[in-house]
Protein backbone atom coordinates (compact mmCIF):
# COMPACT_ATOMS: atom_id res chain seq x y z
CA UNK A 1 10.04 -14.63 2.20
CA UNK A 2 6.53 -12.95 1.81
CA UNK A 3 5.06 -14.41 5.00
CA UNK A 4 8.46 -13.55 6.73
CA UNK A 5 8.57 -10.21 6.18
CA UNK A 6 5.43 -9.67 7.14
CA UNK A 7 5.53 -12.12 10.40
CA UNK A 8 8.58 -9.71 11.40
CA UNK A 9 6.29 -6.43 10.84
CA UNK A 10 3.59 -7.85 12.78
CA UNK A 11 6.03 -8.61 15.66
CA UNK A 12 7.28 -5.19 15.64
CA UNK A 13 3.31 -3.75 15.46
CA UNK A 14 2.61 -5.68 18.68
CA UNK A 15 5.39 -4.89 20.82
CA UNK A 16 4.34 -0.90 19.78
CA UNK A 17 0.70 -1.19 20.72
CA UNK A 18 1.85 -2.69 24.07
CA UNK A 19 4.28 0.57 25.10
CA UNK A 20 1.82 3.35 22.67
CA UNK A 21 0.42 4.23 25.63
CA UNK A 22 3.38 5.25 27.47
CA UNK A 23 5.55 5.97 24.91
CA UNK A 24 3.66 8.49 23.23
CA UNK A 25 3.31 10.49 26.70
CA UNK A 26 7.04 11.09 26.30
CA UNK A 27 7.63 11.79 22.80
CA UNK A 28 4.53 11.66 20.51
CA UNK A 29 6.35 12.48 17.22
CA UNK A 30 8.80 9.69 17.38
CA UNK A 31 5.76 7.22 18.20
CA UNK A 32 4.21 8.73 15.64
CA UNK A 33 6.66 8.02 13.07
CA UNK A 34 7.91 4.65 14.05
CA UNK A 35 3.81 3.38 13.68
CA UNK A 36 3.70 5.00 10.63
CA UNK A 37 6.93 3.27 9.30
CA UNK A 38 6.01 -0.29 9.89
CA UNK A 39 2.15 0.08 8.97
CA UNK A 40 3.63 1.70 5.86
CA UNK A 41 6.03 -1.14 5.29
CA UNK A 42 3.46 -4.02 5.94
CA UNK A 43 1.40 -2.49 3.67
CA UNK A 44 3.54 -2.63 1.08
CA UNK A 45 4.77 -6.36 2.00
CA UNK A 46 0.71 -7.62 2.04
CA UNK A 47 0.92 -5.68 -1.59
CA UNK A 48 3.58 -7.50 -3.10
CA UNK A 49 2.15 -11.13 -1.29
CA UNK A 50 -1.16 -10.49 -2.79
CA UNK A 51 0.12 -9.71 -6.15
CA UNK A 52 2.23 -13.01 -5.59
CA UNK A 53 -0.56 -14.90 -5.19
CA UNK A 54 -2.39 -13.83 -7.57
CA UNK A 55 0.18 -13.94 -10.74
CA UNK A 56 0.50 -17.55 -9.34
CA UNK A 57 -2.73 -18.51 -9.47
CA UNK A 58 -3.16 -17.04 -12.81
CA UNK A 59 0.10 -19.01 -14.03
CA UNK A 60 -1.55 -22.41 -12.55
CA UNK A 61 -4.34 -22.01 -14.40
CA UNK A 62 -2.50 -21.38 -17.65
CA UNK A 63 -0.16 -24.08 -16.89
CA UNK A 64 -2.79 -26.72 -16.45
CA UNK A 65 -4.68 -25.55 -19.63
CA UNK A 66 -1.54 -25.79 -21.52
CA UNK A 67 -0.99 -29.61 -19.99
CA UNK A 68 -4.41 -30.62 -21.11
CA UNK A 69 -3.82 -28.61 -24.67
CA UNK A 70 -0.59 -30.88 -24.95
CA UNK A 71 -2.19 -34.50 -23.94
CA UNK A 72 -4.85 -34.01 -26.43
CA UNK A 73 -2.28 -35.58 -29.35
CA UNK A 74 0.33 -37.79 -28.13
CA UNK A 75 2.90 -38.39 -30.34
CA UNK A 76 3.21 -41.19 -33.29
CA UNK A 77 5.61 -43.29 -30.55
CA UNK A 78 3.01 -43.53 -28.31
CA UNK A 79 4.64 -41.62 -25.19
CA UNK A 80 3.24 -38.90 -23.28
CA UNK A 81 4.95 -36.33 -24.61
CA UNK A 82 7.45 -35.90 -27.79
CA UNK A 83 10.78 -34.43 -27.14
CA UNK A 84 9.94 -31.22 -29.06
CA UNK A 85 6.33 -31.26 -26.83
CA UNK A 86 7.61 -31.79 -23.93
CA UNK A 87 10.40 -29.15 -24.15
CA UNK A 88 7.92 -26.63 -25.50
CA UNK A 89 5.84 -27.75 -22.14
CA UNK A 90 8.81 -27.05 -19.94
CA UNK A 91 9.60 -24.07 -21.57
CA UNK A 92 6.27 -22.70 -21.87
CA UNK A 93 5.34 -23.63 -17.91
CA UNK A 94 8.54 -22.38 -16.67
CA UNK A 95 8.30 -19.06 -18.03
CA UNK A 96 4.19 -19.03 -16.72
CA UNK A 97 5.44 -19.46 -12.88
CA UNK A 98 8.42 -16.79 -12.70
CA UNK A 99 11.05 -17.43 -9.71
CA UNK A 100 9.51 -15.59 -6.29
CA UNK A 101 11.38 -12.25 -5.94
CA UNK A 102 10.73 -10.31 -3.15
CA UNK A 103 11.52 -6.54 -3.41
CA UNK A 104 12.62 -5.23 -0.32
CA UNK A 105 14.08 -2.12 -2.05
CA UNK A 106 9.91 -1.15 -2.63
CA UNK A 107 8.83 -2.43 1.21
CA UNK A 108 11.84 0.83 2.19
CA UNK A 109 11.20 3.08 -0.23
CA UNK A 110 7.24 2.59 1.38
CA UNK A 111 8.37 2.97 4.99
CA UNK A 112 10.08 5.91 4.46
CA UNK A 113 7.14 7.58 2.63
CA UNK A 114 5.40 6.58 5.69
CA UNK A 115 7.71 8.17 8.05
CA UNK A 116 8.46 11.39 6.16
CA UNK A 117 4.54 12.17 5.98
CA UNK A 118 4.20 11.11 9.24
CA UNK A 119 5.68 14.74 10.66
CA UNK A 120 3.77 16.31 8.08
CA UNK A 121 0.28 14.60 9.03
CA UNK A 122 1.22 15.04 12.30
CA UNK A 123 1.47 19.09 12.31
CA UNK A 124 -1.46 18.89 9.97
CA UNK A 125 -3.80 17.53 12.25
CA UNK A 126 -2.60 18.98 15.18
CA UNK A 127 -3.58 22.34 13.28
CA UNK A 128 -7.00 21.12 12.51
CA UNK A 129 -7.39 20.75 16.24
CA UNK A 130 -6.50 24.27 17.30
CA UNK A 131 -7.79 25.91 14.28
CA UNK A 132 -11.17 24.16 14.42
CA UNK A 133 -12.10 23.32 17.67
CA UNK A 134 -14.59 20.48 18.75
CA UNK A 135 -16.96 21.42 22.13
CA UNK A 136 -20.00 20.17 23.59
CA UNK A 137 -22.06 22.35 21.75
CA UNK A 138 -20.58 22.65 18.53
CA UNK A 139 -19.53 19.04 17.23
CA UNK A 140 -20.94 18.37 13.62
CA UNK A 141 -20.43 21.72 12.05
CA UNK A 142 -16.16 21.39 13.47
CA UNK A 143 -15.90 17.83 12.65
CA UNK A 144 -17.43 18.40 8.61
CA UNK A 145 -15.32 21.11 8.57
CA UNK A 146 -12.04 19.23 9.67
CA UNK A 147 -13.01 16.55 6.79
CA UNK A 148 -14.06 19.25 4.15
CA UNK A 149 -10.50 20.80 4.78
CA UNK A 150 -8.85 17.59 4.93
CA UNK A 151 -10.10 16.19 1.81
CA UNK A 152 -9.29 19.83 -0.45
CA UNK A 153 -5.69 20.59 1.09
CA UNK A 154 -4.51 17.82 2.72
CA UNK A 155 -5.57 14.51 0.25
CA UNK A 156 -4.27 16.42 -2.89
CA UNK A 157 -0.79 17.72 -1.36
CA UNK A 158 -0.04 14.39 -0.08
CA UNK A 159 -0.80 11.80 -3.41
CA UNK A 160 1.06 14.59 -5.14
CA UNK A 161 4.06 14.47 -2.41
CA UNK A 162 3.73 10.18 -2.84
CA UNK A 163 3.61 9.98 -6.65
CA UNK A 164 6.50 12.55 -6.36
CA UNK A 165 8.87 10.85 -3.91
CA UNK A 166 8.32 7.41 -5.14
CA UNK A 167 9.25 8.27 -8.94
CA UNK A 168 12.62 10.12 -7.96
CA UNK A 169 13.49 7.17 -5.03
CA UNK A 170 12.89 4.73 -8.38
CA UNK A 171 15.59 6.37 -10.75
CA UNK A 172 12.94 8.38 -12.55
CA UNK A 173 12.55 12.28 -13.25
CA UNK A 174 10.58 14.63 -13.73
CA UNK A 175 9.02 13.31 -16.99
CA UNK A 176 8.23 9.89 -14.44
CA UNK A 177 6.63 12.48 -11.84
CA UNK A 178 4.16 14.07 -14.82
CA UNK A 179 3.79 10.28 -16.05
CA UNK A 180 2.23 9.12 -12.54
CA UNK A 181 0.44 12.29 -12.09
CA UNK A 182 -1.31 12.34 -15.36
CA UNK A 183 -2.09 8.27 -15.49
CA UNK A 184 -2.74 7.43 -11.52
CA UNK A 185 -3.59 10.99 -9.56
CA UNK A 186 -7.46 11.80 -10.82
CA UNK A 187 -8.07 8.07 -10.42
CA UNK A 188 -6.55 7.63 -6.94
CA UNK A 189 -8.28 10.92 -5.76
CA UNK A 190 -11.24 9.56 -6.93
CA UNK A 191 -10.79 6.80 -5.02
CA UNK A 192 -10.07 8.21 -2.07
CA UNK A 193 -13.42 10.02 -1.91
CA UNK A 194 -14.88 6.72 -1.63
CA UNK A 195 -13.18 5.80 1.35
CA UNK A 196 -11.67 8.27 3.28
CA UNK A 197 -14.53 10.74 4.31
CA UNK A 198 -16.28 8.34 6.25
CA UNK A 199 -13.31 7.43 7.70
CA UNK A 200 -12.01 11.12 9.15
CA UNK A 201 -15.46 11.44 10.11
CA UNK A 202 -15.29 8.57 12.29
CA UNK A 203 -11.36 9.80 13.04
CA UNK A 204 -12.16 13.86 14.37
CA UNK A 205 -15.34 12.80 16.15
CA UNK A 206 -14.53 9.49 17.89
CA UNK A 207 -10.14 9.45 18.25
CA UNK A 208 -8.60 11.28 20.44
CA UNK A 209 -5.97 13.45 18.85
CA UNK A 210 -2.46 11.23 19.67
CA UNK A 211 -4.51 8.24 18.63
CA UNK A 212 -5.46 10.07 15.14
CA UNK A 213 -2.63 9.31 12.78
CA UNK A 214 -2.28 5.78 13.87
CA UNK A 215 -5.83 5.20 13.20
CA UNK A 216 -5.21 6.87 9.93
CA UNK A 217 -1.94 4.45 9.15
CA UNK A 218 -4.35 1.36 10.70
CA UNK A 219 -7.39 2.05 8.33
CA UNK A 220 -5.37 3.00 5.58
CA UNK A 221 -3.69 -0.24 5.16
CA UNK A 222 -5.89 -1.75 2.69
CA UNK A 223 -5.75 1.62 0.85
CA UNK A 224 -1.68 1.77 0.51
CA UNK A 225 -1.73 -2.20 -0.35
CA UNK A 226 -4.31 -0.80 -3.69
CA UNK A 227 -1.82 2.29 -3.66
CA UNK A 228 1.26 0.27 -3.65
CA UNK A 229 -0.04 -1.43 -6.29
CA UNK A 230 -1.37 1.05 -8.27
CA UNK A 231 2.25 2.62 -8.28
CA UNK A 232 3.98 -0.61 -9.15
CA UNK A 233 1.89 -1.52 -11.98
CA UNK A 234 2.31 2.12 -13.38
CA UNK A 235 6.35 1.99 -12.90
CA UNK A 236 6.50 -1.52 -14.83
CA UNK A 237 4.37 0.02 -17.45
């Protein structure tokens, strides 16, 4: 179901890049927000696949140290396995590999972070670009500036807005919002330093601005699979 999902998000991803061009000529908002949705919901769908694979690795690994533990002293009758062994085996092993469970509830919840922010990031860099202009003879000064701003107002409004969102779309309240906040928000801003700088540096001097919050969905990938993970290991806790 994993490799499904994403399969179909890829599809979808293609078929965009091949029309961007054109389509966001017409109605750059929309284009905006319908990238922003599926990079948003493959990230999310690469999160849960890689957490998948991991947990069953893990449970592999315990499985076949638990099959070795359980040779070691066959029973008095001389089979493999006793009845109360080999039950406790079954038992044990089954509950080591849980049954595959793919949330698609999370993978929407995800994409329609992505698309509600997507206005948002839209007007917000839009603003940068009037408000700080780039020329010939001004370029590092505008661009550092775009990324200073960026990384004060921006970065902090939006985990805030995304810890927010995600705890009330989950059932929780406000004593979920000031749980995420307090646990996950100084780490994942943290975080963020480490990779996003560089990255709007590379954005405001290099992308043209219709091409700037894709790139920002695109490179940010990796960073909502970690953030999708972040959240859902903080919600099971």
């Amino acid at each position: 179901m994993n490799w499904a999902v994403i399969f179909l998000f890829l599809v979808f991803i293609i078929r965009l890049i091949l029309i961007f061009n054109a389509a966001v000529k017409l109605n750059p908002l929309v284009i905006m927000s319908v990238s922003n949705v599926l990079l948003f919901g493959l990230s999310d769908a690469l999160a849960q696949t890689v957490v998948t694979i991991s947990e069953n690795y893990a449970s592999s690994r315990r499985s076949s140290s638990l099959g070795i533990t359980n040779t070691e002293k066959p029973p008095a009758d001389g089979s493999p396995f006793g009845r109360t062994s080999s039950h406790a085996f079954v038992a044990s092993t089954a509950s080591h590999f849980p049954p595959a469970n793919f949330k698609f509830e999370r993978v929407i919840r995800f994409a329609t972070w992505g698309f509600l922010l997507s206005t948002f990031l839209f007007k917000w860099l839009e603003l940068l670009h009037v408000w700080i202009p780039i020329t010939e003879d001004s370029v590092v000064v505008p661009v550092l500036l775009r990324v200073l701003l960026d990384q004060l107002i921006w970065t902090p409004l939006a985990l805030s807005g995304f810890f927010a969102f995600i705890s009330f779309v989950e059932g929780g309240g406000t004593k979920a919002v000031k749980h995420k906040l307090s646990t996950l928000f100084i780490p994942t801003l943290k975080s963020n330093y480490m990779v996003w700088p560089a990255a709007q540096i590379i954005n405001f001097r290099l992308i043209p601005l219709h091409f700037q919050l894709p790139f920002i969905s695109t490179v940010g990938l990796l960073w909502n699979i970690w953030l999708s993970i972040a959240n859902s290991s903080s919600t099971e806790i």
